[in-house]
C-alpha atoms as a PDB file:
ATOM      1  CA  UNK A   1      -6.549  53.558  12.582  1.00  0.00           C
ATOM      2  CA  UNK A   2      -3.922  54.561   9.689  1.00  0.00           C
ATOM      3  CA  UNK A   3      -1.819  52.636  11.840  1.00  0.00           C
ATOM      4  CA  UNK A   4      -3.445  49.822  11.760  1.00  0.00           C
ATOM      5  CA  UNK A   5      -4.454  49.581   8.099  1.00  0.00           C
ATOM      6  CA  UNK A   6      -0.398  50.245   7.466  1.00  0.00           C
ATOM      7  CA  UNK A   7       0.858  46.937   9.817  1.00  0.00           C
ATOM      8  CA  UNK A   8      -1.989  44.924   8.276  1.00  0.00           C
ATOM      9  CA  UNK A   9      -0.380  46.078   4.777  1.00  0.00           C
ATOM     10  CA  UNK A  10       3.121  45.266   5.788  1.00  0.00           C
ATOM     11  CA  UNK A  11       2.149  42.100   6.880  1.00  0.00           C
ATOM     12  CA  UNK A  12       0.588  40.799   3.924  1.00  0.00           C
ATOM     13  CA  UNK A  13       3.635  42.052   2.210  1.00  0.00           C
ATOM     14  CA  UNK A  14       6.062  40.179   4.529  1.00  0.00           C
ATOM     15  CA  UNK A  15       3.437  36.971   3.818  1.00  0.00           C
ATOM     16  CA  UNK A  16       4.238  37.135   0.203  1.00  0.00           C
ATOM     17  CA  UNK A  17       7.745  37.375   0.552  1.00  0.00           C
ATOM     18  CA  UNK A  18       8.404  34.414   2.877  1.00  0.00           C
ATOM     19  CA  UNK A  19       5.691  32.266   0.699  1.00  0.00           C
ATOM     20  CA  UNK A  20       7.924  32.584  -2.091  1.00  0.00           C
ATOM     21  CA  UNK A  21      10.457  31.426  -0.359  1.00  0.00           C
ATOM     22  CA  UNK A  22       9.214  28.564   1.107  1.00  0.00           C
ATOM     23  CA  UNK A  23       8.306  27.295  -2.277  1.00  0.00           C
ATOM     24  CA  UNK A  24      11.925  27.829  -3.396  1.00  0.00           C
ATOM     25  CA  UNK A  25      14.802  29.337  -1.973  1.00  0.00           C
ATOM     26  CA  UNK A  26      14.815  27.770   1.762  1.00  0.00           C
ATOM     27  CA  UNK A  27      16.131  24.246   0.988  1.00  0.00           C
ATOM     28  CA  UNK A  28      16.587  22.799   4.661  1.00  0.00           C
ATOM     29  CA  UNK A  29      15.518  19.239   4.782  1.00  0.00           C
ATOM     30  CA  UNK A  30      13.497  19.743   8.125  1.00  0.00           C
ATOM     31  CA  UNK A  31      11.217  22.289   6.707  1.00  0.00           C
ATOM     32  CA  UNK A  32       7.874  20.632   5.123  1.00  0.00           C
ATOM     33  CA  UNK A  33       7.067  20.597   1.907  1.00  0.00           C
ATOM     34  CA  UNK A  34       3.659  20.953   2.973  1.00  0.00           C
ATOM     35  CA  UNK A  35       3.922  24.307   4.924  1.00  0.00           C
ATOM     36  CA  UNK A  36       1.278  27.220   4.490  1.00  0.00           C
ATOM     37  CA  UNK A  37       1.871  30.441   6.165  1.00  0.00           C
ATOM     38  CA  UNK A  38      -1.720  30.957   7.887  1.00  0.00           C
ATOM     39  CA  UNK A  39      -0.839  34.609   9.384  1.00  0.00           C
ATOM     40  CA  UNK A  40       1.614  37.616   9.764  1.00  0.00           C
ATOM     41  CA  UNK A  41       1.327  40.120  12.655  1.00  0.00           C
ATOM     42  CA  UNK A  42       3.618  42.806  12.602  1.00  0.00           C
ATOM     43  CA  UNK A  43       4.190  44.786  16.240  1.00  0.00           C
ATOM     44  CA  UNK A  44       2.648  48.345  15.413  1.00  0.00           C
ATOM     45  CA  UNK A  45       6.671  49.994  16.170  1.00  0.00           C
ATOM     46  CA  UNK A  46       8.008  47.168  13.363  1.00  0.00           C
ATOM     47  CA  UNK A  47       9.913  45.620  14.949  1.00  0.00           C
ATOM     48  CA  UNK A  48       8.720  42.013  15.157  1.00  0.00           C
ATOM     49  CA  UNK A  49       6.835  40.165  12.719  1.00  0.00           C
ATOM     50  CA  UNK A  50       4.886  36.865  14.136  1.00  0.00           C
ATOM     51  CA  UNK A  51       4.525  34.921  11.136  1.00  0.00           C
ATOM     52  CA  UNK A  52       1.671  32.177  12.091  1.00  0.00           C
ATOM     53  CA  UNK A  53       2.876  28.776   9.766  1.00  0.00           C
ATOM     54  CA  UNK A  54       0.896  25.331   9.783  1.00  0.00           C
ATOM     55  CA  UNK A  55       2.424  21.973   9.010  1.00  0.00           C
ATOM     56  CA  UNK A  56       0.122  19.601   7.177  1.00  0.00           C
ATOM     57  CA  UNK A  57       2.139  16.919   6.901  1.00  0.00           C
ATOM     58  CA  UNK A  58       5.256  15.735   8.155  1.00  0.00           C
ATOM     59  CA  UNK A  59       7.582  16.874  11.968  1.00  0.00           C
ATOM     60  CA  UNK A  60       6.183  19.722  13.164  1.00  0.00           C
ATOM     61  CA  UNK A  61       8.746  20.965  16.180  1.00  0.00           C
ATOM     62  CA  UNK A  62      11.697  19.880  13.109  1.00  0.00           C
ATOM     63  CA  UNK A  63      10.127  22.372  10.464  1.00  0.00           C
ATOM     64  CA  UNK A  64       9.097  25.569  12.930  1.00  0.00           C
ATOM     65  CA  UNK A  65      13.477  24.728  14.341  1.00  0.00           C
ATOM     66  CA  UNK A  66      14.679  24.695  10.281  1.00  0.00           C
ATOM     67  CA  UNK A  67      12.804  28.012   9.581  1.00  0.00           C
ATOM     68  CA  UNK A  68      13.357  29.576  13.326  1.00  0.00           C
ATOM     69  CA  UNK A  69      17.104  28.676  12.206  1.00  0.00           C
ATOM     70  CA  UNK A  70      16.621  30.362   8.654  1.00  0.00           C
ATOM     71  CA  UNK A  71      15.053  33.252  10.521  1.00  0.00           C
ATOM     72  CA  UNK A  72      18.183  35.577   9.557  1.00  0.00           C
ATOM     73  CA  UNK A  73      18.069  35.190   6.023  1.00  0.00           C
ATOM     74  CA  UNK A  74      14.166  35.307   5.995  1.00  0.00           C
ATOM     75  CA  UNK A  75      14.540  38.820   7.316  1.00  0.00           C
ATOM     76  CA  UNK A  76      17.457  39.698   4.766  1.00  0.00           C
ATOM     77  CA  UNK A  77      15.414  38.316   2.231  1.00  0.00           C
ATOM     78  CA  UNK A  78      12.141  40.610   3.800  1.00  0.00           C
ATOM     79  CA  UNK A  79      14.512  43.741   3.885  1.00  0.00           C
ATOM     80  CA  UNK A  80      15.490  43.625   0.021  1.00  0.00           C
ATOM     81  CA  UNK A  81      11.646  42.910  -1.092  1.00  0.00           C
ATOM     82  CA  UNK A  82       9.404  45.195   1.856  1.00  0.00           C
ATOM     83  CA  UNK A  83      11.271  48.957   1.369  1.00  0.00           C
ATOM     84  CA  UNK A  84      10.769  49.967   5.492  1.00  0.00           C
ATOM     85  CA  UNK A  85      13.532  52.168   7.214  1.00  0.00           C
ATOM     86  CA  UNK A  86      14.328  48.764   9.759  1.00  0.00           C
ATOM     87  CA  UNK A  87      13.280  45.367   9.025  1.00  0.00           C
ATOM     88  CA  UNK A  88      11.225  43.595  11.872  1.00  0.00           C
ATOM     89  CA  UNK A  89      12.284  40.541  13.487  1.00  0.00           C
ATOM     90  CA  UNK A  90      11.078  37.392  12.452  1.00  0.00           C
ATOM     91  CA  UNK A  91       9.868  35.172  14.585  1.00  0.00           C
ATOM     92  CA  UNK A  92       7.955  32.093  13.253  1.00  0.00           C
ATOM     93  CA  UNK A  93       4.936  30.271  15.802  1.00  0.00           C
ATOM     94  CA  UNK A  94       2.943  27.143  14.890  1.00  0.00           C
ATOM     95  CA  UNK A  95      -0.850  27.114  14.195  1.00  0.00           C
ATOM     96  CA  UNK A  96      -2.509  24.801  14.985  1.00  0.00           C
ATOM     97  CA  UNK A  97      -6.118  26.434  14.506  1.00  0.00           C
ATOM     98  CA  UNK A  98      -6.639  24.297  11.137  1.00  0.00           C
ATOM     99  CA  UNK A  99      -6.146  20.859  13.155  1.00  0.00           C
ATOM    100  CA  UNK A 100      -8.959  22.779  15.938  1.00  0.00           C
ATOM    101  CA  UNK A 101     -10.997  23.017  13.548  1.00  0.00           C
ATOM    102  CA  UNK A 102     -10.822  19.513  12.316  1.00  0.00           C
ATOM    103  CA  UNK A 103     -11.519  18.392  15.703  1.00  0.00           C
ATOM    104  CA  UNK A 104     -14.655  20.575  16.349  1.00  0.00           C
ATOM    105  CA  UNK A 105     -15.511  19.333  12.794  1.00  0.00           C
ATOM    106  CA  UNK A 106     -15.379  15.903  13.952  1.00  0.00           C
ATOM    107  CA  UNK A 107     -16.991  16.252  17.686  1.00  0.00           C
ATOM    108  CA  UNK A 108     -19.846  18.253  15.432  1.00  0.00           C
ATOM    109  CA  UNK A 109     -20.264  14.976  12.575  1.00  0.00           C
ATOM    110  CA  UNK A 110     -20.322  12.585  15.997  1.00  0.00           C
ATOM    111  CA  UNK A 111     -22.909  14.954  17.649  1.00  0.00           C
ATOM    112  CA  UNK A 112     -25.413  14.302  14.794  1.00  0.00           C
ATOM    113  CA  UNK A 113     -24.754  10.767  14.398  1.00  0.00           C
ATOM    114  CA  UNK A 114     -25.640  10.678  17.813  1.00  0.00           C
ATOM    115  CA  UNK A 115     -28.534  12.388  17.518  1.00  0.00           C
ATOM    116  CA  UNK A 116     -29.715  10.176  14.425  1.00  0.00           C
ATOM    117  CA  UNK A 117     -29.127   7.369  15.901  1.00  0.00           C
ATOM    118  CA  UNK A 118     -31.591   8.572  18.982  1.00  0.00           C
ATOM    119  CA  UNK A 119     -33.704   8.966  16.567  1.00  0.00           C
ATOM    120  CA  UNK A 120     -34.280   6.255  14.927  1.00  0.00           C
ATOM    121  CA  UNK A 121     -34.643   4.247  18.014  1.00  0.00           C
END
Protein backbone atom coordinates (compact mmCIF):
# COMPACT_ATOMS: atom_id res chain seq x y z
CA UNK A 1 0.00 0.00 0.00
CA UNK A 2 2.93 2.60 0.99
CA UNK A 3 3.90 1.76 -2.35
CA UNK A 4 1.22 2.73 -3.92
CA UNK A 5 0.36 5.97 -2.12
CA UNK A 6 4.33 6.89 -2.96
CA UNK A 7 3.93 6.30 -7.15
CA UNK A 8 0.57 8.08 -6.95
CA UNK A 9 2.67 11.00 -5.17
CA UNK A 10 5.42 10.95 -7.68
CA UNK A 11 3.13 11.11 -10.31
CA UNK A 12 1.29 14.06 -9.44
CA UNK A 13 4.66 15.56 -8.94
CA UNK A 14 5.93 14.60 -12.43
CA UNK A 15 2.21 16.15 -13.64
CA UNK A 16 3.16 19.46 -12.28
CA UNK A 17 6.41 19.58 -13.66
CA UNK A 18 5.62 18.78 -17.32
CA UNK A 19 2.35 21.21 -17.00
CA UNK A 20 4.62 23.93 -16.45
CA UNK A 21 6.32 23.22 -19.16
CA UNK A 22 3.90 22.88 -21.59
CA UNK A 23 2.68 26.31 -20.79
CA UNK A 24 6.22 27.64 -21.35
CA UNK A 25 9.40 26.18 -21.92
CA UNK A 26 8.58 23.46 -24.79
CA UNK A 27 8.27 25.78 -27.83
CA UNK A 28 7.90 23.13 -30.77
CA UNK A 29 5.39 24.31 -33.25
CA UNK A 30 3.64 20.78 -33.46
CA UNK A 31 2.75 20.68 -29.88
CA UNK A 32 -0.91 22.28 -29.17
CA UNK A 33 -1.51 25.07 -27.48
CA UNK A 34 -4.47 23.45 -26.26
CA UNK A 35 -2.87 20.37 -24.51
CA UNK A 36 -3.97 19.17 -20.90
CA UNK A 37 -2.12 16.45 -19.27
CA UNK A 38 -5.21 14.14 -18.14
CA UNK A 39 -2.90 11.44 -16.20
CA UNK A 40 0.59 10.25 -14.94
CA UNK A 41 1.29 6.58 -14.06
CA UNK A 42 4.51 5.89 -12.80
CA UNK A 43 5.73 1.89 -13.01
CA UNK A 44 5.91 0.96 -9.16
CA UNK A 45 10.21 0.21 -9.80
CA UNK A 46 10.32 4.09 -11.41
CA UNK A 47 11.30 3.58 -14.11
CA UNK A 48 8.66 4.68 -16.62
CA UNK A 49 6.27 7.34 -16.29
CA UNK A 50 3.02 7.11 -18.77
CA UNK A 51 1.99 10.55 -18.89
CA UNK A 52 -1.81 10.37 -20.35
CA UNK A 53 -2.09 14.03 -22.58
CA UNK A 54 -5.36 15.11 -24.55
CA UNK A 55 -5.40 17.41 -27.54
CA UNK A 56 -8.42 19.67 -27.73
CA UNK A 57 -7.75 21.32 -30.59
CA UNK A 58 -5.51 21.14 -33.35
CA UNK A 59 -3.09 17.59 -35.03
CA UNK A 60 -3.17 15.15 -32.68
CA UNK A 61 -0.46 12.31 -34.02
CA UNK A 62 1.87 15.96 -34.77
CA UNK A 63 1.64 17.10 -30.98
CA UNK A 64 1.99 13.42 -29.06
CA UNK A 65 5.51 13.15 -32.12
CA UNK A 66 6.76 17.01 -30.89
CA UNK A 67 6.53 16.01 -27.15
CA UNK A 68 7.54 12.08 -27.73
CA UNK A 69 10.58 14.02 -29.50
CA UNK A 70 11.02 16.47 -26.41
CA UNK A 71 10.78 13.37 -24.25
CA UNK A 72 14.64 13.77 -23.24
CA UNK A 73 14.53 17.10 -21.98
CA UNK A 74 11.06 16.48 -20.29
CA UNK A 75 12.86 13.92 -18.18
CA UNK A 76 15.98 16.30 -17.56
CA UNK A 77 13.65 18.84 -16.75
CA UNK A 78 11.63 16.00 -14.25
CA UNK A 79 15.11 15.01 -12.73
CA UNK A 80 16.11 18.69 -11.55
CA UNK A 81 12.39 19.40 -10.08
CA UNK A 82 11.23 15.48 -8.60
CA UNK A 83 14.55 14.67 -6.12
CA UNK A 84 14.36 10.47 -6.88
CA UNK A 85 17.72 8.44 -6.98
CA UNK A 86 16.86 7.65 -11.14
CA UNK A 87 14.48 9.53 -13.13
CA UNK A 88 11.74 7.37 -14.95
CA UNK A 89 11.30 7.32 -18.54
CA UNK A 90 8.90 9.35 -20.13
CA UNK A 91 6.76 8.15 -22.35
CA UNK A 92 3.76 10.31 -23.48
CA UNK A 93 0.15 8.29 -24.81
CA UNK A 94 -2.96 10.08 -26.13
CA UNK A 95 -6.36 10.15 -24.31
CA UNK A 96 -8.89 10.13 -25.84
CA UNK A 97 -11.41 9.35 -22.85
CA UNK A 98 -12.66 13.17 -22.90
CA UNK A 99 -13.79 12.83 -26.74
CA UNK A 100 -15.61 9.11 -25.25
CA UNK A 101 -17.24 10.86 -23.20
CA UNK A 102 -18.54 13.42 -25.56
CA UNK A 103 -19.80 10.72 -27.64
CA UNK A 104 -21.71 8.78 -24.88
CA UNK A 105 -22.87 12.36 -24.00
CA UNK A 106 -24.28 12.73 -27.32
CA UNK A 107 -25.74 8.97 -27.99
CA UNK A 108 -27.35 9.76 -24.25
CA UNK A 109 -29.02 13.60 -25.48
CA UNK A 110 -30.26 11.48 -28.86
CA UNK A 111 -31.63 8.64 -26.61
CA UNK A 112 -34.05 11.10 -24.89
CA UNK A 113 -34.96 12.99 -27.83
CA UNK A 114 -35.95 9.82 -29.01
CA UNK A 115 -37.80 8.95 -26.33
CA UNK A 116 -39.69 12.46 -26.30
CA UNK A 117 -40.44 12.36 -29.44
CA UNK A 118 -42.27 8.72 -28.79
CA UNK A 119 -43.90 10.42 -26.57
CA UNK A 120 -45.52 12.91 -27.82
CA UNK A 121 -46.85 10.89 -30.62
Amino acid sequence: MASYSRTRRIGEEIKKVVSRLLLGDLKDPRISSLVSITDVNVTSDLKYAYIYISVLTGDKDGTLKGLKNASGFVRKEIGKHVKLRYTPEIIFRLDDSIEKGVYMSSLIKSVNSKKEDDANE
